[in-house]
N, C-alpha and C. Protein backbone atom coordinates (compact mmCIF):
# COMPACT_ATOMS: atom_id res chain seq x y z
N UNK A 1 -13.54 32.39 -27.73
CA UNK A 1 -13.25 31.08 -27.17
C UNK A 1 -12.45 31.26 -25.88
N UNK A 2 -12.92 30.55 -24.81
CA UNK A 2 -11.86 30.60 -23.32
C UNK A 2 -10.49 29.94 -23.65
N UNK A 3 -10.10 30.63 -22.84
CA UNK A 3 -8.65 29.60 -22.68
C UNK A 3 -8.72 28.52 -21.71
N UNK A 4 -7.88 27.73 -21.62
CA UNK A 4 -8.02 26.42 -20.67
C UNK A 4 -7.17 26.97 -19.60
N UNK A 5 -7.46 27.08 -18.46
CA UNK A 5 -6.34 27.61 -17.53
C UNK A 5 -5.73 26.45 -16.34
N UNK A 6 -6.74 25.47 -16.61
CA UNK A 6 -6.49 23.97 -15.54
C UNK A 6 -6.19 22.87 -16.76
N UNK A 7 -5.50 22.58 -16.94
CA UNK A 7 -5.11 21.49 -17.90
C UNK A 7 -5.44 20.02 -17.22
N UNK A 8 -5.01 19.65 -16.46
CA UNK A 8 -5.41 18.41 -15.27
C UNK A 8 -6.62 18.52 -15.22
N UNK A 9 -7.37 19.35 -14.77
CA UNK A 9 -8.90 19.28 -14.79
C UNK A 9 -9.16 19.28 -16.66
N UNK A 10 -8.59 19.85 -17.56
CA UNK A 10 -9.71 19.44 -18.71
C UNK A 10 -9.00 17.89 -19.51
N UNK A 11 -8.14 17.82 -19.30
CA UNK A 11 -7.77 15.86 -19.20
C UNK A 11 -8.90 14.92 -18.83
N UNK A 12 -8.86 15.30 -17.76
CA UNK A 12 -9.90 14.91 -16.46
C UNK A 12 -11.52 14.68 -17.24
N UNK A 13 -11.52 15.63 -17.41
CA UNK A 13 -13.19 15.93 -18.16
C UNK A 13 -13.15 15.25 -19.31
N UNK A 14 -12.24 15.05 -20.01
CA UNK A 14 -12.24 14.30 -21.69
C UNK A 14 -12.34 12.79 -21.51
N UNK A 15 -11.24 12.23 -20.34
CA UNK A 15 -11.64 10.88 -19.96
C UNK A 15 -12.68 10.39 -19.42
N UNK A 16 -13.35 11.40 -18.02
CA UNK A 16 -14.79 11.03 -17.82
C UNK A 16 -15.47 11.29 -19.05
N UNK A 17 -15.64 11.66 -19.64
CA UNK A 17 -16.61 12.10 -20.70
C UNK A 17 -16.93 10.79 -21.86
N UNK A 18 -15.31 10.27 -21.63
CA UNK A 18 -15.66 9.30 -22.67
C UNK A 18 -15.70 8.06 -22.06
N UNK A 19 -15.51 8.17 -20.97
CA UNK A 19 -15.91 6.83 -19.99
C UNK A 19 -17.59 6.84 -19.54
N UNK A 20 -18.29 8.12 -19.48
CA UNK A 20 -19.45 8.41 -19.31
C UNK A 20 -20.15 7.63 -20.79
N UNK A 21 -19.61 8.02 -21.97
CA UNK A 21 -20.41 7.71 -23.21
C UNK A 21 -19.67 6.13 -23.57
N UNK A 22 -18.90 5.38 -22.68
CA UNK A 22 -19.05 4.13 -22.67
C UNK A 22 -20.06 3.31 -22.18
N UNK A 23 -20.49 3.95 -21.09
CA UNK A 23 -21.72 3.30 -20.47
C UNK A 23 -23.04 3.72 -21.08
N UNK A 24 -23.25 4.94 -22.18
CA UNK A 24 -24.23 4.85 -22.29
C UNK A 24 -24.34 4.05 -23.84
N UNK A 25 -23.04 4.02 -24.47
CA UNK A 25 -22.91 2.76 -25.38
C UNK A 25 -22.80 1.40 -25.14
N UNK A 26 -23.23 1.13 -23.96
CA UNK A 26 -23.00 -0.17 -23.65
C UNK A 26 -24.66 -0.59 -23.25
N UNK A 27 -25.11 0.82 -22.89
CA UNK A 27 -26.63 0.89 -22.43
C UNK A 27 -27.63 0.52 -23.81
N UNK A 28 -27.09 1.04 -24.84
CA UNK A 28 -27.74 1.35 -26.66
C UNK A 28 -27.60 0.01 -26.48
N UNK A 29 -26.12 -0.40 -26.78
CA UNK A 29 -25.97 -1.77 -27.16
C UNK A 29 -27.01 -3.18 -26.82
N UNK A 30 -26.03 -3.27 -25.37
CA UNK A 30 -27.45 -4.20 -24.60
C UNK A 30 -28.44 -4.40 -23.99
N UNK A 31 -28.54 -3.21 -23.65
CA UNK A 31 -30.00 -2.85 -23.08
C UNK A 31 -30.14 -1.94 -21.82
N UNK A 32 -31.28 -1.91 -21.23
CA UNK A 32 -30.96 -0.95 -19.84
C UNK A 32 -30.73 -1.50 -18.47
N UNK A 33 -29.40 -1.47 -18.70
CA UNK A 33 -28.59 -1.53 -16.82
C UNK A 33 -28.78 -0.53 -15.59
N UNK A 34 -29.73 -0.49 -15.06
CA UNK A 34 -29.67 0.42 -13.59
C UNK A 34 -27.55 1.06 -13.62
N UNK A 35 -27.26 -0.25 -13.19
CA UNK A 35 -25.82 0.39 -12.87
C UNK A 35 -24.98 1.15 -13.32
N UNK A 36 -25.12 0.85 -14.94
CA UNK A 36 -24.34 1.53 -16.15
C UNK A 36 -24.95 2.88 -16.01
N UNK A 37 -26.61 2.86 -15.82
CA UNK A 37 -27.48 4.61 -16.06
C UNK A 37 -26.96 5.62 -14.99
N UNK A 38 -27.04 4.55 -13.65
CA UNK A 38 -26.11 5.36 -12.56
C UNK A 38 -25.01 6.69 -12.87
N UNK A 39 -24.04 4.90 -13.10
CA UNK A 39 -22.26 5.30 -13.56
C UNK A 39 -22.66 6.54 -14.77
N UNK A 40 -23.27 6.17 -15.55
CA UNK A 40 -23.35 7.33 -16.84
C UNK A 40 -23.52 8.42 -16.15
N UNK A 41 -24.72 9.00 -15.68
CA UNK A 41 -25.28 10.19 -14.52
C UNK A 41 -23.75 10.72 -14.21
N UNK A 42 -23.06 9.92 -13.58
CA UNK A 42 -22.33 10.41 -12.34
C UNK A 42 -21.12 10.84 -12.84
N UNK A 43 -20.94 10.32 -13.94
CA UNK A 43 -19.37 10.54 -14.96
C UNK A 43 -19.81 11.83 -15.42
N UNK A 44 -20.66 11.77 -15.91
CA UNK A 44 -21.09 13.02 -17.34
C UNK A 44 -21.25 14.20 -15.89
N UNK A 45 -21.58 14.34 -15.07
CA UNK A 45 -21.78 15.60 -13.89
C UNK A 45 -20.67 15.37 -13.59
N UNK A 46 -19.58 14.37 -13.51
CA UNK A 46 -18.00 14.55 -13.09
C UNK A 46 -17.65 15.80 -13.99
N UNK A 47 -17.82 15.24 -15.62
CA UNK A 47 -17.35 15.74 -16.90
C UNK A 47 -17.01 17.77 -16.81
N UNK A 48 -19.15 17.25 -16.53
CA UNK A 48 -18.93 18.44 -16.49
C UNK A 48 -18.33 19.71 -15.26
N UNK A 49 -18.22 19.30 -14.39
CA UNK A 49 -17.99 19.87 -13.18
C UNK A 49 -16.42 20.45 -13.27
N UNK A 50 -15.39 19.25 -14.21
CA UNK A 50 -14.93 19.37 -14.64
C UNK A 50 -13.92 20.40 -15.81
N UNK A 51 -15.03 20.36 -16.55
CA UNK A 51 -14.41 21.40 -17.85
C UNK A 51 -15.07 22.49 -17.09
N UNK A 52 -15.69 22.99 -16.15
CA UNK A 52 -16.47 24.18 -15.89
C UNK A 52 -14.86 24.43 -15.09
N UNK A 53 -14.14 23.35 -14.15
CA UNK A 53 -12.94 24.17 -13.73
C UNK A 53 -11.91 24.62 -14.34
N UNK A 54 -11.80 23.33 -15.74
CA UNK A 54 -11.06 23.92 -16.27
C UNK A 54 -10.78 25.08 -17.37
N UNK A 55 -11.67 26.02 -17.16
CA UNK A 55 -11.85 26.96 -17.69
C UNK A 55 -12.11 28.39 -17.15
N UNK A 56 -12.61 27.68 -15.48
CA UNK A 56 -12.44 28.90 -14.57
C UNK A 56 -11.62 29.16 -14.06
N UNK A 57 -10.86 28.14 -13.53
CA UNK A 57 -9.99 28.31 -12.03
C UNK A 57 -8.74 28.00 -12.51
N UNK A 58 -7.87 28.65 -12.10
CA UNK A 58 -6.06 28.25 -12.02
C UNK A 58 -6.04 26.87 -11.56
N UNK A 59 -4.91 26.14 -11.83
CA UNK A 59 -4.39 25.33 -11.14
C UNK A 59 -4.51 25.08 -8.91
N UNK A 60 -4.50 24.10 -8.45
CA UNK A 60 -4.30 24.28 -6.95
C UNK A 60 -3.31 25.00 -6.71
N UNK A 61 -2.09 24.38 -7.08
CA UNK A 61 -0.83 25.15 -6.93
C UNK A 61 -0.51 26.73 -6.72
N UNK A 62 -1.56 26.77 -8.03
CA UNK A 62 -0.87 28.24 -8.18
C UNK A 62 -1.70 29.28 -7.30
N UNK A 63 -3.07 28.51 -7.09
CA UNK A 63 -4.16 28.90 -6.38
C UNK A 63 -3.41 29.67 -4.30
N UNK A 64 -2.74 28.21 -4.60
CA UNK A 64 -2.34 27.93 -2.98
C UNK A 64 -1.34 28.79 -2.71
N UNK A 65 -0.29 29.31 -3.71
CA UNK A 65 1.11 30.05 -3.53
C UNK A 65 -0.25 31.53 -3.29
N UNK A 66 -0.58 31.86 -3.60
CA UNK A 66 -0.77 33.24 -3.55
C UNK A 66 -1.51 33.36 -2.16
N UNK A 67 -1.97 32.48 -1.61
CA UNK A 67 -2.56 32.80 -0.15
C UNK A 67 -1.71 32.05 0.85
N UNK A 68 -0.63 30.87 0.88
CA UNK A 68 0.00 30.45 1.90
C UNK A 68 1.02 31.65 2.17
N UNK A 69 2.29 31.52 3.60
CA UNK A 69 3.39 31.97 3.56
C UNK A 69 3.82 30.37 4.39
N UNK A 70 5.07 31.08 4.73
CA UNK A 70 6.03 29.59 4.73
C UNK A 70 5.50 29.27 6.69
N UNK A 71 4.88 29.59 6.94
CA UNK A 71 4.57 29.06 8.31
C UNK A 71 3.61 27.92 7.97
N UNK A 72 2.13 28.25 6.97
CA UNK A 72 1.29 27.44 6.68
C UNK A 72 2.06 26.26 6.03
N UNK A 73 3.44 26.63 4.50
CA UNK A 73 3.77 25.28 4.31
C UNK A 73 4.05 24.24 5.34
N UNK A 74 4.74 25.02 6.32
CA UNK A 74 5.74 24.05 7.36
C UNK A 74 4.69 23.28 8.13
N UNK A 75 3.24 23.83 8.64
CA UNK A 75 2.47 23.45 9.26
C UNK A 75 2.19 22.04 8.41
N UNK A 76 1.46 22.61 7.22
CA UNK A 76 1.19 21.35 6.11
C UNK A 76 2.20 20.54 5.47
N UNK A 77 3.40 20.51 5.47
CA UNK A 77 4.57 19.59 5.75
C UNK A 77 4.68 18.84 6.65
N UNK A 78 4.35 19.20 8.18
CA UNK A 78 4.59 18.75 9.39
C UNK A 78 3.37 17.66 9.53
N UNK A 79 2.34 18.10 9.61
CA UNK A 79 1.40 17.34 9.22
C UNK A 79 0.87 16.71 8.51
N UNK A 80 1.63 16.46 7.44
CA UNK A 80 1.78 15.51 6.00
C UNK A 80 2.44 14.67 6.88
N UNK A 81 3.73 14.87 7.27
CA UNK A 81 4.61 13.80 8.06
C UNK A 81 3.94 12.86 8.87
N UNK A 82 3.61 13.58 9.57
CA UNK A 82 2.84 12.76 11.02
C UNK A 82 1.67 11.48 10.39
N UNK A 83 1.05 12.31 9.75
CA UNK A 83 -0.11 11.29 9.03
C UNK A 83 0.13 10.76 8.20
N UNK A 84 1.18 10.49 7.43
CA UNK A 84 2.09 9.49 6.81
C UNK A 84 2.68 8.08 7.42
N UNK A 85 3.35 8.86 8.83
CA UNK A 85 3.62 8.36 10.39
C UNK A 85 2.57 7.38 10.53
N UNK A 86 1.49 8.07 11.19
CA UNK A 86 0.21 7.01 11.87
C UNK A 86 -0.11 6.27 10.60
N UNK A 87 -0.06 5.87 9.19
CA UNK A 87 -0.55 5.45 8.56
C UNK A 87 -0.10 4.52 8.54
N UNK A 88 1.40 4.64 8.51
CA UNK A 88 2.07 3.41 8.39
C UNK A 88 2.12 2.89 9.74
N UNK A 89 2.45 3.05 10.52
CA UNK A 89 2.18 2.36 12.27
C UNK A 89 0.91 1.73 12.17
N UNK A 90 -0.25 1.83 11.48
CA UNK A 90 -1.81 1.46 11.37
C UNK A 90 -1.53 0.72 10.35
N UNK A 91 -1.26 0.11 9.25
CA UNK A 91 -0.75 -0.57 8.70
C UNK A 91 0.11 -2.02 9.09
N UNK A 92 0.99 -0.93 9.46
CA UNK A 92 1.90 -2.13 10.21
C UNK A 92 1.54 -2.95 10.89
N UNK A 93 0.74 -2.57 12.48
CA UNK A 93 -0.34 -3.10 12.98
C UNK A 93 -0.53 -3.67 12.37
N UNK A 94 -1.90 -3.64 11.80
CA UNK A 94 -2.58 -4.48 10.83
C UNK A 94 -2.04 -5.76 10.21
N UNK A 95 -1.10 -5.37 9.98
CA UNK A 95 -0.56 -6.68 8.98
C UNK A 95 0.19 -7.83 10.44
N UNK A 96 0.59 -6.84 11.19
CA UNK A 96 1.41 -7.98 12.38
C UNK A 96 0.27 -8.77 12.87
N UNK A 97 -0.96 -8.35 13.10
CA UNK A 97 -1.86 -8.97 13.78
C UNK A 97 -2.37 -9.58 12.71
N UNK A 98 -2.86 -9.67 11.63
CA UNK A 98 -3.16 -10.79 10.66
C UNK A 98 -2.15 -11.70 10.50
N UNK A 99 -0.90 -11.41 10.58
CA UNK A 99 0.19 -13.06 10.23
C UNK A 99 -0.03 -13.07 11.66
N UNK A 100 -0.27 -12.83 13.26
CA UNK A 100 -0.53 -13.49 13.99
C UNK A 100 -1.37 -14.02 14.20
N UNK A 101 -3.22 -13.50 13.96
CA UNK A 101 -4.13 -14.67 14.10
C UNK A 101 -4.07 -16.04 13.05
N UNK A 102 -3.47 -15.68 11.77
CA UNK A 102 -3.18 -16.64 10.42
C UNK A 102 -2.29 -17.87 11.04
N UNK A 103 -1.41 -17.31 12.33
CA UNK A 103 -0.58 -18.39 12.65
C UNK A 103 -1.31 -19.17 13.61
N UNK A 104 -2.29 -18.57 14.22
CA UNK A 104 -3.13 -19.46 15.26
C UNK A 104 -3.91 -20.07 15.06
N UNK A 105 -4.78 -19.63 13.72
CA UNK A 105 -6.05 -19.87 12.98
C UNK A 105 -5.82 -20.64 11.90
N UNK A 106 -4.96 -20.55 11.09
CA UNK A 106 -4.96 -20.64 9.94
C UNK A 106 -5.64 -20.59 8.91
N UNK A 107 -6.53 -19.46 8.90
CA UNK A 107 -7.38 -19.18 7.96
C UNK A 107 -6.36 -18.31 7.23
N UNK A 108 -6.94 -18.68 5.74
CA UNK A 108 -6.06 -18.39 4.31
C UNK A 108 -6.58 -16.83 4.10
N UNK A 109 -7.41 -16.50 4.03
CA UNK A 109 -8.21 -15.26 4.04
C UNK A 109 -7.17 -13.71 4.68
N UNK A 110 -6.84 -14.48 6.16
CA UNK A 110 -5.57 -13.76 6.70
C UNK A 110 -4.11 -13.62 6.28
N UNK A 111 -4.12 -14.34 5.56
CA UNK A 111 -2.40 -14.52 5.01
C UNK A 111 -2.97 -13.88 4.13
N UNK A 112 -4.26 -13.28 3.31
CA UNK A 112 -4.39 -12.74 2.45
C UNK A 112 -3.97 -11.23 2.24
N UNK A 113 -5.01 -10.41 3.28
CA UNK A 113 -4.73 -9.58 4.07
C UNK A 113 -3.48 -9.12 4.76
N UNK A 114 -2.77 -9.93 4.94
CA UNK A 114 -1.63 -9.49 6.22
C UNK A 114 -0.40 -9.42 4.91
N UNK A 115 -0.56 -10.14 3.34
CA UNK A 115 0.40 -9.99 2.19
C UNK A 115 -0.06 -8.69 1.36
N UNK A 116 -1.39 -8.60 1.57
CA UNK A 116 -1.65 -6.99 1.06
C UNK A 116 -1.64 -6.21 1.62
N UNK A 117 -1.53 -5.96 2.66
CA UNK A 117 -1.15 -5.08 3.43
C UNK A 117 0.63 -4.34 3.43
N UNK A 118 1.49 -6.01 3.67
CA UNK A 118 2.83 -5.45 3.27
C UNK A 118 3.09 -4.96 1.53
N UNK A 119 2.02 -5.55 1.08
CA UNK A 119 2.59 -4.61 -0.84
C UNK A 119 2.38 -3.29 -0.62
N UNK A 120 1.20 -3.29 0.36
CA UNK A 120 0.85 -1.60 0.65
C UNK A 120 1.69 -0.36 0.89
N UNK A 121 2.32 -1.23 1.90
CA UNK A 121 3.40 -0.90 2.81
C UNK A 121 4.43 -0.55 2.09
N UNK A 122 5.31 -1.71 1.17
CA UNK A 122 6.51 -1.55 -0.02
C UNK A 122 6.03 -0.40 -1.26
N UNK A 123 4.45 0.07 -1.60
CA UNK A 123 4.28 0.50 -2.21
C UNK A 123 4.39 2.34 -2.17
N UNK A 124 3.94 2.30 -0.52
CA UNK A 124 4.27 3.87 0.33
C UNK A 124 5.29 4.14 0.24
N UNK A 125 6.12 2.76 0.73
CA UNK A 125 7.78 3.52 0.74
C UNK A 125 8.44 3.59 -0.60
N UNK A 126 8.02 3.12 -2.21
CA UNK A 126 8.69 3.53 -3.21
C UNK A 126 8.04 4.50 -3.77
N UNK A 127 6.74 5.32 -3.14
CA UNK A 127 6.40 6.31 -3.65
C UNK A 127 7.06 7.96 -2.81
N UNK A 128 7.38 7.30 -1.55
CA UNK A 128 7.93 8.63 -0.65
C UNK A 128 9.26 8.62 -0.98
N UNK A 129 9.93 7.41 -1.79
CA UNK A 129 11.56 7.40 -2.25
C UNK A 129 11.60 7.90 -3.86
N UNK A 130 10.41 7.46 -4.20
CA UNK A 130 10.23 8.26 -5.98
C UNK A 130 9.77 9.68 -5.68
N UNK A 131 9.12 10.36 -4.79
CA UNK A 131 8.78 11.98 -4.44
C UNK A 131 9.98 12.52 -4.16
N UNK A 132 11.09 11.85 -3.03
CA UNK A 132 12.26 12.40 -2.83
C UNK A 132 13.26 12.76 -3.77
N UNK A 133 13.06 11.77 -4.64
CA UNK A 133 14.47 11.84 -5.88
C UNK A 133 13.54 13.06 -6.95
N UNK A 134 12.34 12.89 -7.09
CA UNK A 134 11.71 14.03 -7.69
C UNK A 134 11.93 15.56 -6.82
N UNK A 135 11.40 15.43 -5.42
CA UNK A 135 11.62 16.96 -5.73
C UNK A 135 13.03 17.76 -4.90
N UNK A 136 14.38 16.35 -4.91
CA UNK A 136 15.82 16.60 -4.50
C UNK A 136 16.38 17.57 -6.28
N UNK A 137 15.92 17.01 -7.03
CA UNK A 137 15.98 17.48 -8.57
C UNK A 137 15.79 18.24 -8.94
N UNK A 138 14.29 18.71 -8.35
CA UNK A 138 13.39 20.05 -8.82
C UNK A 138 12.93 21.37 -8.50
N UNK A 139 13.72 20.89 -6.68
CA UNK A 139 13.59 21.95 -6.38
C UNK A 139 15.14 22.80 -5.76
């Protein structure tokens, strides 16, 4: 018997797997859905694509320590930053110019948009303030 050496990937594979054999119990049940036969197809080749890693391959992590040195982290740090940066500036955008045409226009559609956009926004910044307190802790 293999050992499991990716745990995340065979998680991964057990939930597609049984999200795959929802659709094809839903297919038995009521009959044949194009969409469901799709989704089934595409889960079950997730599944398996899946348990095939998790049984071959290490983790990313551990994958990645053995070929980076600390120039590549800093590179891929630096550039995590930046594109974190433009995301939120593109965002921001976004949302300033929807509460401005919403104020000219008043189409509701835009106040829609320009309020999901700022949850977006509140949602980046309590995930880059929940990463910080995680890895001020851990590492």
């Amino acid at each position: 018997m293999k050992r499991i050496k990716n745990v995340r990937s065979f998680v991964t594979a057990i939930i597609v797997l049984i999200l795959g054999g929802v659709c094809f119990g839903i297919i038995a049940f009521r009959g044949m859905e194009t969409r469901l036969l799709i989704a089934g197809i595409i889960l079950l080749a997730w599944s398996a694509i899946n348990f095939f890693s998790a049984f071959t391959k290490l983790s990313l992590d551990k994958q990645s320590e053995r070929v980076t040195d600390e120039r590549d982290k800093y590179i891929t740090m630096k550039s995590s930053r930046k594109a974190l940066l433009i995301t939120n500036y593109l965002i921001s955008a976004a949302c300033f110019i929807n509460m401005f045409l919403f104020a000219i226009l008043k189409w509701e559609q835009l106040l829609t948009v320009a309020i999901t956009l700022c949850v977006v926004l509140f949602l980046m910044l309590f995930v880059i303030i929940v990463c910080n307190i995680y890895y001020e802790k851990h590492e």
